[in-house]
Structure formats: structure tokens, C-alpha cells
PDB file of N, CA and C in Angstrom:
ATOM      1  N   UNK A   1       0.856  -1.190   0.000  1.00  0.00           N
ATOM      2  CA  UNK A   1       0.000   0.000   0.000  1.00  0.00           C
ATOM      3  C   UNK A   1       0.887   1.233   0.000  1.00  0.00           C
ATOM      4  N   UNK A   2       0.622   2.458  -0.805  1.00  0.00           N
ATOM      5  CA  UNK A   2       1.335   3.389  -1.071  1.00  0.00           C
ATOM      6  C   UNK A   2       0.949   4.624   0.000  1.00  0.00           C
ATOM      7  N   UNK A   3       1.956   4.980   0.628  1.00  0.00           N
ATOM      8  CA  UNK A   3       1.445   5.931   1.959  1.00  0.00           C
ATOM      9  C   UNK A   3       1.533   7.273   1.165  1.00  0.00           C
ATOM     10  N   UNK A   4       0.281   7.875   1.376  1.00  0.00           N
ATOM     11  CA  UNK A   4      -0.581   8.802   0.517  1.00  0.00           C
ATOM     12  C   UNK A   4       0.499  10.138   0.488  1.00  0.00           C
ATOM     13  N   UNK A   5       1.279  10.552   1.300  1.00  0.00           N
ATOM     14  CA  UNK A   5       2.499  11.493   1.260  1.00  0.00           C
ATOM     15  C   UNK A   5       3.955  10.771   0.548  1.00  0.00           C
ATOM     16  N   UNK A   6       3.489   9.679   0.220  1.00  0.00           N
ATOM     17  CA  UNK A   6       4.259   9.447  -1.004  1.00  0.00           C
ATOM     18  C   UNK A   6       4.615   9.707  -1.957  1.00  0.00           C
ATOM     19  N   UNK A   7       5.599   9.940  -2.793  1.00  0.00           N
ATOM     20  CA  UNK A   7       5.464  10.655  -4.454  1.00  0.00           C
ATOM     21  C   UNK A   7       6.409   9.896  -4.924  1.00  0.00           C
ATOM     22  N   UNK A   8       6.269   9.853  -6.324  1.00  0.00           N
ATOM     23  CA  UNK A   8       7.631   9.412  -7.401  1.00  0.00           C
ATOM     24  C   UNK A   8       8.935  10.099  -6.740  1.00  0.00           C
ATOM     25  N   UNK A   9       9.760   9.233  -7.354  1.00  0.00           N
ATOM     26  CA  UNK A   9      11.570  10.532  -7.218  1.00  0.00           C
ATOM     27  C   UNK A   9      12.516   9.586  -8.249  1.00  0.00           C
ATOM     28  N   UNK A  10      13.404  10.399  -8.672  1.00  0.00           N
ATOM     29  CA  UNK A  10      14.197   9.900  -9.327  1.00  0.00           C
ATOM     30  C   UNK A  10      15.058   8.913  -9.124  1.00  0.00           C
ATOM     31  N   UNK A  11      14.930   8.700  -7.606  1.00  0.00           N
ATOM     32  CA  UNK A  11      16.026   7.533  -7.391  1.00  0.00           C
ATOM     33  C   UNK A  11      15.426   6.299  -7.053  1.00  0.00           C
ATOM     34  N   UNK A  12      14.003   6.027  -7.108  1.00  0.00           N
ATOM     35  CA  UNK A  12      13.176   4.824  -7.178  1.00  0.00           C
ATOM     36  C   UNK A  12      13.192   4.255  -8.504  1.00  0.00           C
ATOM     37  N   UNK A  13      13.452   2.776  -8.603  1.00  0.00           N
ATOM     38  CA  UNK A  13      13.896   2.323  -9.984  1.00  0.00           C
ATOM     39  C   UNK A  13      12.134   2.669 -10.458  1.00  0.00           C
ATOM     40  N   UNK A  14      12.779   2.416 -12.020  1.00  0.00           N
ATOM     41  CA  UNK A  14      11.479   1.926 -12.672  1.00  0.00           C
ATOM     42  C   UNK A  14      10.465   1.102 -12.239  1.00  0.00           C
ATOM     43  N   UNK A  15      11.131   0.073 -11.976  1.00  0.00           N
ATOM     44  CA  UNK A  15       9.906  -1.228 -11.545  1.00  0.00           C
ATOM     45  C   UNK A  15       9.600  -0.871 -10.006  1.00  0.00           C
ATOM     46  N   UNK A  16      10.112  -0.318  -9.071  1.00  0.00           N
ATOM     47  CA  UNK A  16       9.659   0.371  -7.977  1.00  0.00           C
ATOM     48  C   UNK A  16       8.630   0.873  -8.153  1.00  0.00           C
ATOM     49  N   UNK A  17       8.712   2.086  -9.231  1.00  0.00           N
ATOM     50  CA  UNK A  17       8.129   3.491  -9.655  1.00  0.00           C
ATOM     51  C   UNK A  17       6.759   2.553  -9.950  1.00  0.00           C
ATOM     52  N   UNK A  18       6.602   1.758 -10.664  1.00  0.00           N
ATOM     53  CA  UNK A  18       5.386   1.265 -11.820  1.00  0.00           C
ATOM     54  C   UNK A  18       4.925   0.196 -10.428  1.00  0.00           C
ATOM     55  N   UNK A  19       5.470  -0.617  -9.527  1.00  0.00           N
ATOM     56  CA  UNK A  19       5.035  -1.559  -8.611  1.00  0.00           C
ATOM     57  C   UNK A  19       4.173  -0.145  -7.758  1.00  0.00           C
ATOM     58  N   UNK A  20       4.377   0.797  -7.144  1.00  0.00           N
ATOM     59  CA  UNK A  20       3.940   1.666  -5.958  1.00  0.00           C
ATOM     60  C   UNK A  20       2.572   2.482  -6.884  1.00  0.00           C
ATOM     61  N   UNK A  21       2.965   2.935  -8.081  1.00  0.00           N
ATOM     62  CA  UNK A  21       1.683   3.411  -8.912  1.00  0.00           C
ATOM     63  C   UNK A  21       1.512   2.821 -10.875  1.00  0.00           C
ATOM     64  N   UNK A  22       0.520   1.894 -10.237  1.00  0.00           N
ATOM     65  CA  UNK A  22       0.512   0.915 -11.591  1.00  0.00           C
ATOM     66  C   UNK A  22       0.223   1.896 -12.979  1.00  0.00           C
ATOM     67  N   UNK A  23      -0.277   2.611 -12.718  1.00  0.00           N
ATOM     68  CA  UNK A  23      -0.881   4.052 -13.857  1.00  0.00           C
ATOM     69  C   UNK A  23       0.374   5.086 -14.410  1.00  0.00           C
ATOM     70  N   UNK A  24       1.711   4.837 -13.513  1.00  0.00           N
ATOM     71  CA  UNK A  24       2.773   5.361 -14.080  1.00  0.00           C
ATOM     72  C   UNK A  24       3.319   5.092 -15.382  1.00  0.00           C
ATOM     73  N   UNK A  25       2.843   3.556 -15.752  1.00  0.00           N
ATOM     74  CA  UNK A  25       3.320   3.004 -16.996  1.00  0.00           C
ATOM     75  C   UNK A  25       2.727   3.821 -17.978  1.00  0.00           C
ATOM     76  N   UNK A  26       0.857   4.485 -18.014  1.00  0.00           N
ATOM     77  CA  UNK A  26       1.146   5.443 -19.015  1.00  0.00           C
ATOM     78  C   UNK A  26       2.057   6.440 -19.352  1.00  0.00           C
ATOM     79  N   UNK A  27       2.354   7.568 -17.977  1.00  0.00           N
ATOM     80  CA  UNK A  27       3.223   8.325 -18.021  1.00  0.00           C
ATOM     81  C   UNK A  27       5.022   7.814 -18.946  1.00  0.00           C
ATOM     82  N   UNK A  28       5.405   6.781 -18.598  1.00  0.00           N
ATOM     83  CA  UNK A  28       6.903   6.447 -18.835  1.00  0.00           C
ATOM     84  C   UNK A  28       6.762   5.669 -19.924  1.00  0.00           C
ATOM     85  N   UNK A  29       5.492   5.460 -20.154  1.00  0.00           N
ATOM     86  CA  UNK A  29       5.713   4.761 -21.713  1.00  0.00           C
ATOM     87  C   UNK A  29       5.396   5.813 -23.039  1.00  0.00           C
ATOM     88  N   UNK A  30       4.659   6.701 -22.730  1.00  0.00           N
ATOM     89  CA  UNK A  30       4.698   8.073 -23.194  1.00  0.00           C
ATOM     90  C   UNK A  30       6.012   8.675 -23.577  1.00  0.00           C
ATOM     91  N   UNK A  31       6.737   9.099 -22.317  1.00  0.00           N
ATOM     92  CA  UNK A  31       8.361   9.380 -22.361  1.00  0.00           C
ATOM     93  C   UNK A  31       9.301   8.274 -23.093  1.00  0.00           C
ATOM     94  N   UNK A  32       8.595   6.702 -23.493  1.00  0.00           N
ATOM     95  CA  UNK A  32       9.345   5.567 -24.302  1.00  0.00           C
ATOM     96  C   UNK A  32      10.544   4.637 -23.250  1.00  0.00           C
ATOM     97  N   UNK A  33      10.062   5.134 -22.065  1.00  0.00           N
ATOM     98  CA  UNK A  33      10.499   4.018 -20.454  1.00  0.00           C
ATOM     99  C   UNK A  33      10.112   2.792 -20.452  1.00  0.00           C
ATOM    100  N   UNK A  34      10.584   2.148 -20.417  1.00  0.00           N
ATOM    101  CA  UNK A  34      10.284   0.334 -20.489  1.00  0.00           C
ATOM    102  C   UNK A  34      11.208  -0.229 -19.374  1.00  0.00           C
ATOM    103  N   UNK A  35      10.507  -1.522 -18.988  1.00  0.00           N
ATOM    104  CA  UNK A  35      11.262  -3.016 -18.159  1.00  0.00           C
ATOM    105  C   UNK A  35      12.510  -3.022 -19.103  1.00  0.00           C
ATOM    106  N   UNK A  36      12.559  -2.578 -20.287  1.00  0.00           N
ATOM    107  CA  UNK A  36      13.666  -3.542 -20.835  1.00  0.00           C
ATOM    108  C   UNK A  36      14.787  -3.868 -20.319  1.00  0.00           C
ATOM    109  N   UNK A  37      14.962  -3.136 -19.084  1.00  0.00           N
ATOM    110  CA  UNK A  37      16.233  -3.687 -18.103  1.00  0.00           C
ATOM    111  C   UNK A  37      15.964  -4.297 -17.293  1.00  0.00           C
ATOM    112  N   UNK A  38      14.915  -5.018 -17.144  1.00  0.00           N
ATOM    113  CA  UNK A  38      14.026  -5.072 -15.451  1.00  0.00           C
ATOM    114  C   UNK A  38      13.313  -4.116 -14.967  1.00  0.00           C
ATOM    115  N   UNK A  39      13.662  -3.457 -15.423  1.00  0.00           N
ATOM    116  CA  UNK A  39      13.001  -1.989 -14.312  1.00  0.00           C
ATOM    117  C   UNK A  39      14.465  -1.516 -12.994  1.00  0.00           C
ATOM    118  N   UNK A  40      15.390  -2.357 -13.698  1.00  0.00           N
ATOM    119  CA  UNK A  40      16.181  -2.064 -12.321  1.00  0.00           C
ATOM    120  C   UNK A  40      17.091  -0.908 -12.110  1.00  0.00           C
ATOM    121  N   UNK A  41      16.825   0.307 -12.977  1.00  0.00           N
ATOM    122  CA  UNK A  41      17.339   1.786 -13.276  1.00  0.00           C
ATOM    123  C   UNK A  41      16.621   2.453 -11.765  1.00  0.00           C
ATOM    124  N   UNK A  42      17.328   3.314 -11.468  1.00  0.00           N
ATOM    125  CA  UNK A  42      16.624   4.352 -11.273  1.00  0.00           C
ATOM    126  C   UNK A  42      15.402   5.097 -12.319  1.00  0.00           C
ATOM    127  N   UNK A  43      14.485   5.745 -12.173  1.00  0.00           N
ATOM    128  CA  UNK A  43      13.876   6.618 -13.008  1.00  0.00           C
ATOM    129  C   UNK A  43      14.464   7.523 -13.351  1.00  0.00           C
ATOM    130  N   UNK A  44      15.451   8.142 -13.088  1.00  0.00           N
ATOM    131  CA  UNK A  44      16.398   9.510 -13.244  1.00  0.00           C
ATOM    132  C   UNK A  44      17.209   8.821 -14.213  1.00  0.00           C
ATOM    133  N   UNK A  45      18.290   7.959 -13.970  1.00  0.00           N
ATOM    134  CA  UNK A  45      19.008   7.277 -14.927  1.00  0.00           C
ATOM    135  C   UNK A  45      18.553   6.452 -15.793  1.00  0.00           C
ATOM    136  N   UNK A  46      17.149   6.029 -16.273  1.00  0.00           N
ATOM    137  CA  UNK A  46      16.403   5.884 -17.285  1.00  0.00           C
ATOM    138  C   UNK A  46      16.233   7.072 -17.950  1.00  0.00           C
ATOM    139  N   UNK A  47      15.305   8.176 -17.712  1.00  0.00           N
ATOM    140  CA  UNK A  47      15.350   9.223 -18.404  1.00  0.00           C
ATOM    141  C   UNK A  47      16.198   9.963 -19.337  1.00  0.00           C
ATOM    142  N   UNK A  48      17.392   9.772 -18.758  1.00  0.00           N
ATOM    143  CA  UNK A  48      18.820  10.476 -19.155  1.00  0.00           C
ATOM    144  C   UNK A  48      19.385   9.576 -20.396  1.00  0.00           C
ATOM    145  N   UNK A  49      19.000   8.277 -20.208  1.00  0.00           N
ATOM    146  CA  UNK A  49      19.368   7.248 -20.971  1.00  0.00           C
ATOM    147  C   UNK A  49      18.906   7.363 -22.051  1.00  0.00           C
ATOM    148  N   UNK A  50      17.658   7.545 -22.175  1.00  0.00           N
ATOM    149  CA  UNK A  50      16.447   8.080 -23.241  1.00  0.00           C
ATOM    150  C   UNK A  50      16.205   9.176 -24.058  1.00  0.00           C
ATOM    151  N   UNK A  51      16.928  10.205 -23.158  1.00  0.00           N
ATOM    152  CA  UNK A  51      17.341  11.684 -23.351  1.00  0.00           C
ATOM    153  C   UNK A  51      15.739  12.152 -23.234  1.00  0.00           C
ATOM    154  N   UNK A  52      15.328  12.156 -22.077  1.00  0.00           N
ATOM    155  CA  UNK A  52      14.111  12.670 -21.337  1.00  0.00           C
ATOM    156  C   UNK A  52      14.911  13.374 -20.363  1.00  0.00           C
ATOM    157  N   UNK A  53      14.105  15.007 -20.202  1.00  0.00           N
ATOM    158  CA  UNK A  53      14.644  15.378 -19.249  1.00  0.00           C
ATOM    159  C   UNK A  53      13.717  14.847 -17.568  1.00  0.00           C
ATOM    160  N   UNK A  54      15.306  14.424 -17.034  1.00  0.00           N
ATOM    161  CA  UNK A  54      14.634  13.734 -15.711  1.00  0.00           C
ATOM    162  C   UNK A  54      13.119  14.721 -14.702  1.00  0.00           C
ATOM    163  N   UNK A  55      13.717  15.981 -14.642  1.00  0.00           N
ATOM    164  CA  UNK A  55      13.053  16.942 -14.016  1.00  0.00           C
ATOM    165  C   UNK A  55      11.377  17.320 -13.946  1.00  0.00           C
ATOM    166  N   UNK A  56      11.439  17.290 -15.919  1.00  0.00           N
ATOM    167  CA  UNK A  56       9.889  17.352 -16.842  1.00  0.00           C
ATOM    168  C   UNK A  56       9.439  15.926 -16.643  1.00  0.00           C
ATOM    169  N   UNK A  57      10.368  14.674 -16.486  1.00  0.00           N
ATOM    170  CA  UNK A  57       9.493  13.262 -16.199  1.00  0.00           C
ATOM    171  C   UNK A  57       8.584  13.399 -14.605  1.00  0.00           C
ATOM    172  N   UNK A  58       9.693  13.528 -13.878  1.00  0.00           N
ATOM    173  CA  UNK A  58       9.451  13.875 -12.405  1.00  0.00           C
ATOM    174  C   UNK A  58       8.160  14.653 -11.902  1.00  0.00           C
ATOM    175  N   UNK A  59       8.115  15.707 -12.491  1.00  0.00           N
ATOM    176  CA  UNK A  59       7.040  16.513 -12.255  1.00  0.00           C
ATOM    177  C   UNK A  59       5.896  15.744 -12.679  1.00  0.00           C
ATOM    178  N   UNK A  60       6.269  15.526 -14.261  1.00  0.00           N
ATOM    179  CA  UNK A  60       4.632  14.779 -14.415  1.00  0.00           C
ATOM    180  C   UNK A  60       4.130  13.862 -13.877  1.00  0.00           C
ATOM    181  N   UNK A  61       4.817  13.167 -13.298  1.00  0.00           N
ATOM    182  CA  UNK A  61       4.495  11.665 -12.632  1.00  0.00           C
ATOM    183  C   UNK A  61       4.227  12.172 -11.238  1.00  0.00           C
ATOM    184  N   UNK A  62       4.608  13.082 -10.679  1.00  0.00           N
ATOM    185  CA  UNK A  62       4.183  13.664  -9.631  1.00  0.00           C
ATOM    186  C   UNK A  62       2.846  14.546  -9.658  1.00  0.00           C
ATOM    187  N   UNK A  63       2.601  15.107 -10.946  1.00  0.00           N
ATOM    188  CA  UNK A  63       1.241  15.480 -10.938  1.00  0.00           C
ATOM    189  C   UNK A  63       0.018  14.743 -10.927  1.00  0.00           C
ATOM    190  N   UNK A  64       0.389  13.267 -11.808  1.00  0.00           N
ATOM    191  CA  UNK A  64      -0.647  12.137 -12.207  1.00  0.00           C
ATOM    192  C   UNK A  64      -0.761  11.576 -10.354  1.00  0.00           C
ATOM    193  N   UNK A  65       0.606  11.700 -10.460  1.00  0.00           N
ATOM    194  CA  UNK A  65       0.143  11.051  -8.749  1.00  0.00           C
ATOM    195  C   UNK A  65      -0.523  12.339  -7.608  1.00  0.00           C
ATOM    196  N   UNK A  66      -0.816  13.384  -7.998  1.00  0.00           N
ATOM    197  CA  UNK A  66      -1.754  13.965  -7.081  1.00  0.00           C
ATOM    198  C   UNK A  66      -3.034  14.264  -7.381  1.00  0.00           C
ATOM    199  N   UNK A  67      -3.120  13.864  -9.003  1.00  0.00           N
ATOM    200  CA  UNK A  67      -4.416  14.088  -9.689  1.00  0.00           C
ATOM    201  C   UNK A  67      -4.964  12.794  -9.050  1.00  0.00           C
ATOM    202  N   UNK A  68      -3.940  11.818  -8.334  1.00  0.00           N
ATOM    203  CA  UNK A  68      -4.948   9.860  -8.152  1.00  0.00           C
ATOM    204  C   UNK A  68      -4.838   9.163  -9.095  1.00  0.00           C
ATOM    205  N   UNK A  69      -4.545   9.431 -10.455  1.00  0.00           N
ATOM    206  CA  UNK A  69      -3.714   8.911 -11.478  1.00  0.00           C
ATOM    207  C   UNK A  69      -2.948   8.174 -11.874  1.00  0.00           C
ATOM    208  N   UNK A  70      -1.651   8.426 -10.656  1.00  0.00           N
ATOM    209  CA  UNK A  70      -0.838   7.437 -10.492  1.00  0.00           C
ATOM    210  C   UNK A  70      -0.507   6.810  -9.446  1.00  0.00           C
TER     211      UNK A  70
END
């Protein structure tokens, strides 16, 4: 269960990120974020990898998650 003062961050892997809010996968598949490693990145060092800026991922996934979204 995700404790409601919870949020995304960049240093929760992917598969963290997508296990705590299952609705993130729209967000990071949007940005073109995938398991293809496992999920075992950070979200920050996915982004960068991708050439997403980490900051503009962050926020949005932090908005979906206060809209209940994510």
C-alpha cells in the first residue's frame, strides 16, 4: 500500500516506480520508459538514458500522482 504522502523521485527504480503506482506506466511509456532492463534503473538514470529530461518526467508523474492517477 502506497502511503498517501508518497510521491515518485528519481532515485526509485522503474519497476519500484510502476510496482507503488501501476498508472505510471502510461506516463513512462509516453516518455518511451520500459522493463527492458528489469526496471532495475533508477527513473532519473532511465530518463537520461532516453534523453528525457529527468526533471519534466518527475514533475509529471508527480502530478498524475496527485491528480490519483498514479
Amino acid at each position: 500500500m502506497v502511503n498517501e504522502k508518497e510521491e515518485p523521485t528519481l532515485e526509485l527504480t522503474v519497476l519500484e516506480t510502476l510496482e507503488r503506482w501501476p498508472a505510471a506506466r502510461a506516463v513512462l511509456v509516453a516518455r518511451g520508459l520500459d522493463l527492458c532492463c528489469g526496471g532495475v534503473h533508477p527513473v532519473g538514470m532511465a530518463a537520461r538514458a532516453h534523453g528525457v529530461d529527468p526533471e519534466a518526467l518527475l514533475a509529471e508523474l508527480r502530478s498524475a500522482a496527485s491528480d490519483g492517477r498514479v
